[in-house]
Each structure stands twice: as C-alpha cells, then as structure tokens.
C-alpha atoms as a PDB file:
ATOM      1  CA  UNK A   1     -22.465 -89.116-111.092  1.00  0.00           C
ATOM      2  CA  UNK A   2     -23.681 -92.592-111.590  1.00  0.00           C
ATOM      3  CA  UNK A   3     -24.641 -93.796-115.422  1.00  0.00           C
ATOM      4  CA  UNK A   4     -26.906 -96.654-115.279  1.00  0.00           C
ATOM      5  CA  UNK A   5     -28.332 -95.997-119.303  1.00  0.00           C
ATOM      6  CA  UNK A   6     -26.659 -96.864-122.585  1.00  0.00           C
ATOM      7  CA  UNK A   7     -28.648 -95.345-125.792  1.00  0.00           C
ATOM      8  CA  UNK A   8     -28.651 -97.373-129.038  1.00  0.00           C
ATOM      9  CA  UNK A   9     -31.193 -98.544-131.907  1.00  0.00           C
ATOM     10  CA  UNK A  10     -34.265 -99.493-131.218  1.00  0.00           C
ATOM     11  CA  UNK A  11     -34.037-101.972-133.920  1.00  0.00           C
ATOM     12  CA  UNK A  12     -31.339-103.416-131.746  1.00  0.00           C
ATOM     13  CA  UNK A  13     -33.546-104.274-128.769  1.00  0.00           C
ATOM     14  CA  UNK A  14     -36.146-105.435-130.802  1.00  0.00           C
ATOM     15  CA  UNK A  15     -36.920-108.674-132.697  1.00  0.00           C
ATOM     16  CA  UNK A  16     -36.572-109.071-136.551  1.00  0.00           C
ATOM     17  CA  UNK A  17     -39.884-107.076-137.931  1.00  0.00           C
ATOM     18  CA  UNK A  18     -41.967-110.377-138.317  1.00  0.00           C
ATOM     19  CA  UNK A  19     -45.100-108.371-136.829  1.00  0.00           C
ATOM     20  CA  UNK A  20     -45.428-104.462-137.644  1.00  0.00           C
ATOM     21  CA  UNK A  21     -42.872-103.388-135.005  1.00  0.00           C
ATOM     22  CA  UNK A  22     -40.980-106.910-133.869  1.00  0.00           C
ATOM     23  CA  UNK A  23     -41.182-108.126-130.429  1.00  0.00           C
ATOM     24  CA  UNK A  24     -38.993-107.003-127.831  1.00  0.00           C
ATOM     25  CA  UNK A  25     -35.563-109.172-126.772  1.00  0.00           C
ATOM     26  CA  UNK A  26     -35.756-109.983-122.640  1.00  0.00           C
ATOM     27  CA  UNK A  27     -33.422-107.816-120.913  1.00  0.00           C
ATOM     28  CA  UNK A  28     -31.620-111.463-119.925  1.00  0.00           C
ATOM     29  CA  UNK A  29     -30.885-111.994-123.759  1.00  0.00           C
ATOM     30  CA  UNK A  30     -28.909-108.761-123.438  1.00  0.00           C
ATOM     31  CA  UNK A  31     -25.202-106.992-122.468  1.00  0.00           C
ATOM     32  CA  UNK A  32     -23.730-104.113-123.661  1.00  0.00           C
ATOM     33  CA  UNK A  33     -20.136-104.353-124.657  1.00  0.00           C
ATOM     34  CA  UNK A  34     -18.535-101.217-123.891  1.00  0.00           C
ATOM     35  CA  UNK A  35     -14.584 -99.875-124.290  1.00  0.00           C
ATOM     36  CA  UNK A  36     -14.570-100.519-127.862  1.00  0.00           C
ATOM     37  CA  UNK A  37     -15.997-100.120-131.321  1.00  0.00           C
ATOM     38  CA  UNK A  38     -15.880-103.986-132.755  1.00  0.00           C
ATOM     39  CA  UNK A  39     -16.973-106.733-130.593  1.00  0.00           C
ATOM     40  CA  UNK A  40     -14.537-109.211-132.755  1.00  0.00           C
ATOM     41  CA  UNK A  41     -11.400-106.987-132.195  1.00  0.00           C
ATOM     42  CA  UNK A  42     -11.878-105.942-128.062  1.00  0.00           C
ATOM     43  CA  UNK A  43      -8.226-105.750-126.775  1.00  0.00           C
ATOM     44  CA  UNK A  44      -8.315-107.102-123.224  1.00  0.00           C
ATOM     45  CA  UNK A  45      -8.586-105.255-120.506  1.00  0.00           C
ATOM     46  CA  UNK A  46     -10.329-102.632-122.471  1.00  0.00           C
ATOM     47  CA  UNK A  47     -13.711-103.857-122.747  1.00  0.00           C
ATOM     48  CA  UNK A  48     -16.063-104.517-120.403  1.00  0.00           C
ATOM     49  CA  UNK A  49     -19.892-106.619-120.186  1.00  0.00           C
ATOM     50  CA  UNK A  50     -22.182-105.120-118.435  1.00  0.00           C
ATOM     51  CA  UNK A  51     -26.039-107.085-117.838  1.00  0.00           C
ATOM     52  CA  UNK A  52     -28.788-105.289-119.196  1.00  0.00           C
ATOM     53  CA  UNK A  53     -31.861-105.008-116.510  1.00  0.00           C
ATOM     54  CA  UNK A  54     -34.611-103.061-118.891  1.00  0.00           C
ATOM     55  CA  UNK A  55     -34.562-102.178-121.922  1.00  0.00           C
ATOM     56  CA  UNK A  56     -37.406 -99.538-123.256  1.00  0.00           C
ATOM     57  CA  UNK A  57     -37.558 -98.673-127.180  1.00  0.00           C
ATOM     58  CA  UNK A  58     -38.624 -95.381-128.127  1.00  0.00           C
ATOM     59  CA  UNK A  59     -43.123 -95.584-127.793  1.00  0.00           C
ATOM     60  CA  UNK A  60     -42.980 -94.381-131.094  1.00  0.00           C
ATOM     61  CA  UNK A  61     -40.551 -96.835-132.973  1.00  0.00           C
ATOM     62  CA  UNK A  62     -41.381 -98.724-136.171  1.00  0.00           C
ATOM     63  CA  UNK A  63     -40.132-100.823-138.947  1.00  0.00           C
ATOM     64  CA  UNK A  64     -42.784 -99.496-141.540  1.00  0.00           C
ATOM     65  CA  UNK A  65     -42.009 -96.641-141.805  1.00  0.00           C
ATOM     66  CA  UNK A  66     -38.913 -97.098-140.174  1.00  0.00           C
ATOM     67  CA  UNK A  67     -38.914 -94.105-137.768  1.00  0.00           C
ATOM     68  CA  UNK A  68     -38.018 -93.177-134.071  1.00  0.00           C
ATOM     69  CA  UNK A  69     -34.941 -95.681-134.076  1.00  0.00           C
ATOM     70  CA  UNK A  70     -34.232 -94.962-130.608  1.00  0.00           C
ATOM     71  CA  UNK A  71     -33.882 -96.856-127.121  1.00  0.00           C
ATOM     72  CA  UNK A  72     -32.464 -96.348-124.038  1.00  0.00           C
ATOM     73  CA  UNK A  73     -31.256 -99.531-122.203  1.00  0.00           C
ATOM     74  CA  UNK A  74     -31.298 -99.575-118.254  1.00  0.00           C
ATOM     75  CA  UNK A  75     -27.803-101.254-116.689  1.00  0.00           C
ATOM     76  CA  UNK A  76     -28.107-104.084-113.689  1.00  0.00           C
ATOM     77  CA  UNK A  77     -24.803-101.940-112.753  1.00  0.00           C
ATOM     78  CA  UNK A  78     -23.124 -98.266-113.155  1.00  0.00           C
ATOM     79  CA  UNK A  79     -20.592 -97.997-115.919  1.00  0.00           C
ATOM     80  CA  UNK A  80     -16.587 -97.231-114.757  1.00  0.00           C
ATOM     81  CA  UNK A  81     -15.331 -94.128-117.212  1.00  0.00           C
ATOM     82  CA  UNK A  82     -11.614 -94.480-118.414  1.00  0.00           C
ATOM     83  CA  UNK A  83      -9.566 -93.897-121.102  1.00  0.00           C
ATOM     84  CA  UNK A  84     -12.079 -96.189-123.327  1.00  0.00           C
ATOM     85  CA  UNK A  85     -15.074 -95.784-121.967  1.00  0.00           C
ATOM     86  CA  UNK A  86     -16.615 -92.033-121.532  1.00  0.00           C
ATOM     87  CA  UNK A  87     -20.066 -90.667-121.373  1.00  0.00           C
ATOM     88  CA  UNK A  88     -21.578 -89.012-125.236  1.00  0.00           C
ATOM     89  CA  UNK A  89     -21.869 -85.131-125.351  1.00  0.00           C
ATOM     90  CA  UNK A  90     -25.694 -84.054-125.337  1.00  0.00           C
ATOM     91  CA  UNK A  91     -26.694 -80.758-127.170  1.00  0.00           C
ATOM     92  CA  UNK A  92     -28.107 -78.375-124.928  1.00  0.00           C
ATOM     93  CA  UNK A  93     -31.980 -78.325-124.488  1.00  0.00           C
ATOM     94  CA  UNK A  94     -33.075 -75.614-127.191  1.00  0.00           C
ATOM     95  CA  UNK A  95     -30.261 -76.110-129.446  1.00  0.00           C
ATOM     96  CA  UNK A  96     -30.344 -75.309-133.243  1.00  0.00           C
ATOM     97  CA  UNK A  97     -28.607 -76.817-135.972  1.00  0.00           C
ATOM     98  CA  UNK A  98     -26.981 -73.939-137.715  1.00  0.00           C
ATOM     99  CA  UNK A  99     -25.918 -74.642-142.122  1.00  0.00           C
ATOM    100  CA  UNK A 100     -25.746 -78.902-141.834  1.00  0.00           C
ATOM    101  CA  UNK A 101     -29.447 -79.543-142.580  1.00  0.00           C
ATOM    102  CA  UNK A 102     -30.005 -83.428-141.887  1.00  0.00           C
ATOM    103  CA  UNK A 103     -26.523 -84.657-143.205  1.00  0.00           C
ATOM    104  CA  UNK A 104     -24.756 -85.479-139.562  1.00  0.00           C
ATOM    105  CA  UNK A 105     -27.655 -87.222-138.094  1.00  0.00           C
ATOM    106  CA  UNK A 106     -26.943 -90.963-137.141  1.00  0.00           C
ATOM    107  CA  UNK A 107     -28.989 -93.390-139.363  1.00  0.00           C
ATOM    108  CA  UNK A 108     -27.981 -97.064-139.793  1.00  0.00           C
ATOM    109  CA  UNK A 109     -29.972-100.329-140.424  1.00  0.00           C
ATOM    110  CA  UNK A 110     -27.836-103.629-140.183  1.00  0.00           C
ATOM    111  CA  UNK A 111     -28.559-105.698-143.241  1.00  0.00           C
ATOM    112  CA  UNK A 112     -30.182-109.450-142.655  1.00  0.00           C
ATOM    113  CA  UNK A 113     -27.150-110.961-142.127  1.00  0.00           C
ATOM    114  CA  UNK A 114     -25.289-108.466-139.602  1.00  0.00           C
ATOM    115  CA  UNK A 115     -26.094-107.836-136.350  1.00  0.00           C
ATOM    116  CA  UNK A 116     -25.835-105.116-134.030  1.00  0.00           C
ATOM    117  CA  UNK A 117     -22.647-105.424-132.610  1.00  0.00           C
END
C-alpha cells in the first residue's frame, strides 16, 4: 500500500487570517516532518522530510467561525512505515460514538507566537 497523504490543520496550510479565511502557503513553502512529535527534539535517524506537492484545506474551512479545521496534504513521495513512523487508525464508515459526547475530539489553535510544528 502506498501513502502519499498526511492529514493536519487546515490552519496549518493556510496563511495567518488577514482576509476571512487566510491565503493558502505554496506547496514549495512546505515539508512534513514525520518520526517524531517535536521538531526541536528529532533524534537522528528517526525523522524524516518529506516535500509537500499539494496541499488542499478542507472547502469548508474558516477562521470566523473557526470551523472545518481540516486538510489533507499530498506527498512529492510515499512515506517508509517503521518503528516511528505508522499510518493513524480510521473509524469505520458508519461508526457511532458510544457515552464520550464531544470530549476526545482533536481541537487545537497555536497561539500568535507558536507555530505548527
């Protein structure tokens, strides 16, 4: 199987909300880091850059009201799985959320002076 697409936030791929929905980074201002969780403390030989060749934001994304904070970013090569780098679980089409309500869904926004790394 061959993975070519990294999800992340839209707000990631998109510039800071100067307009009503920012306008969007060039794929060639982009690479995803991947084999670890903090850019500043990557082991070697654990992470890996990969070029970004497209990204596209969710159609429905946007900073007021900040909804849909979704994109999917489309790799210039296929990621290599390992011990650090693995593909995310997907629920299955159709599936419920049994007793958690809204409490384990992702939500994030980087404050003005952090970035998205």
């Amino acid at each position: 199987m061959i993975f070519l697409f990294v999800a992340c936030a839209a707000h990631c791929v998109r510039g800071p909300p100067t307009s009503q929905d920012g306008e969007p980074l060039k794929a060639t201002q982009m690479i995803v880091l991947v084999g670890q969780n903090h850019i500043q403390w990557a082991e070697k030989g654990n992470k890996f850059e990969v070029d970004v060749n497209k990204s596209i934001a969710h159609p429905g994304f946007s900073y007021d009201p900040f909804i849909n904070d979704i994109a999917l970013l489309k790799l210039k090569q296929p990621l290599q799985f390992n011990g650090y780098v693995k593909p995310l679980a997907v629920a299955p089409s159709g599936f419920k959320e049994q007793g958690m309500g809204n409490r384990n869904l992702p939500r994030g926004v980087p404050s003005k002076n952090q970035d998205c790394t």
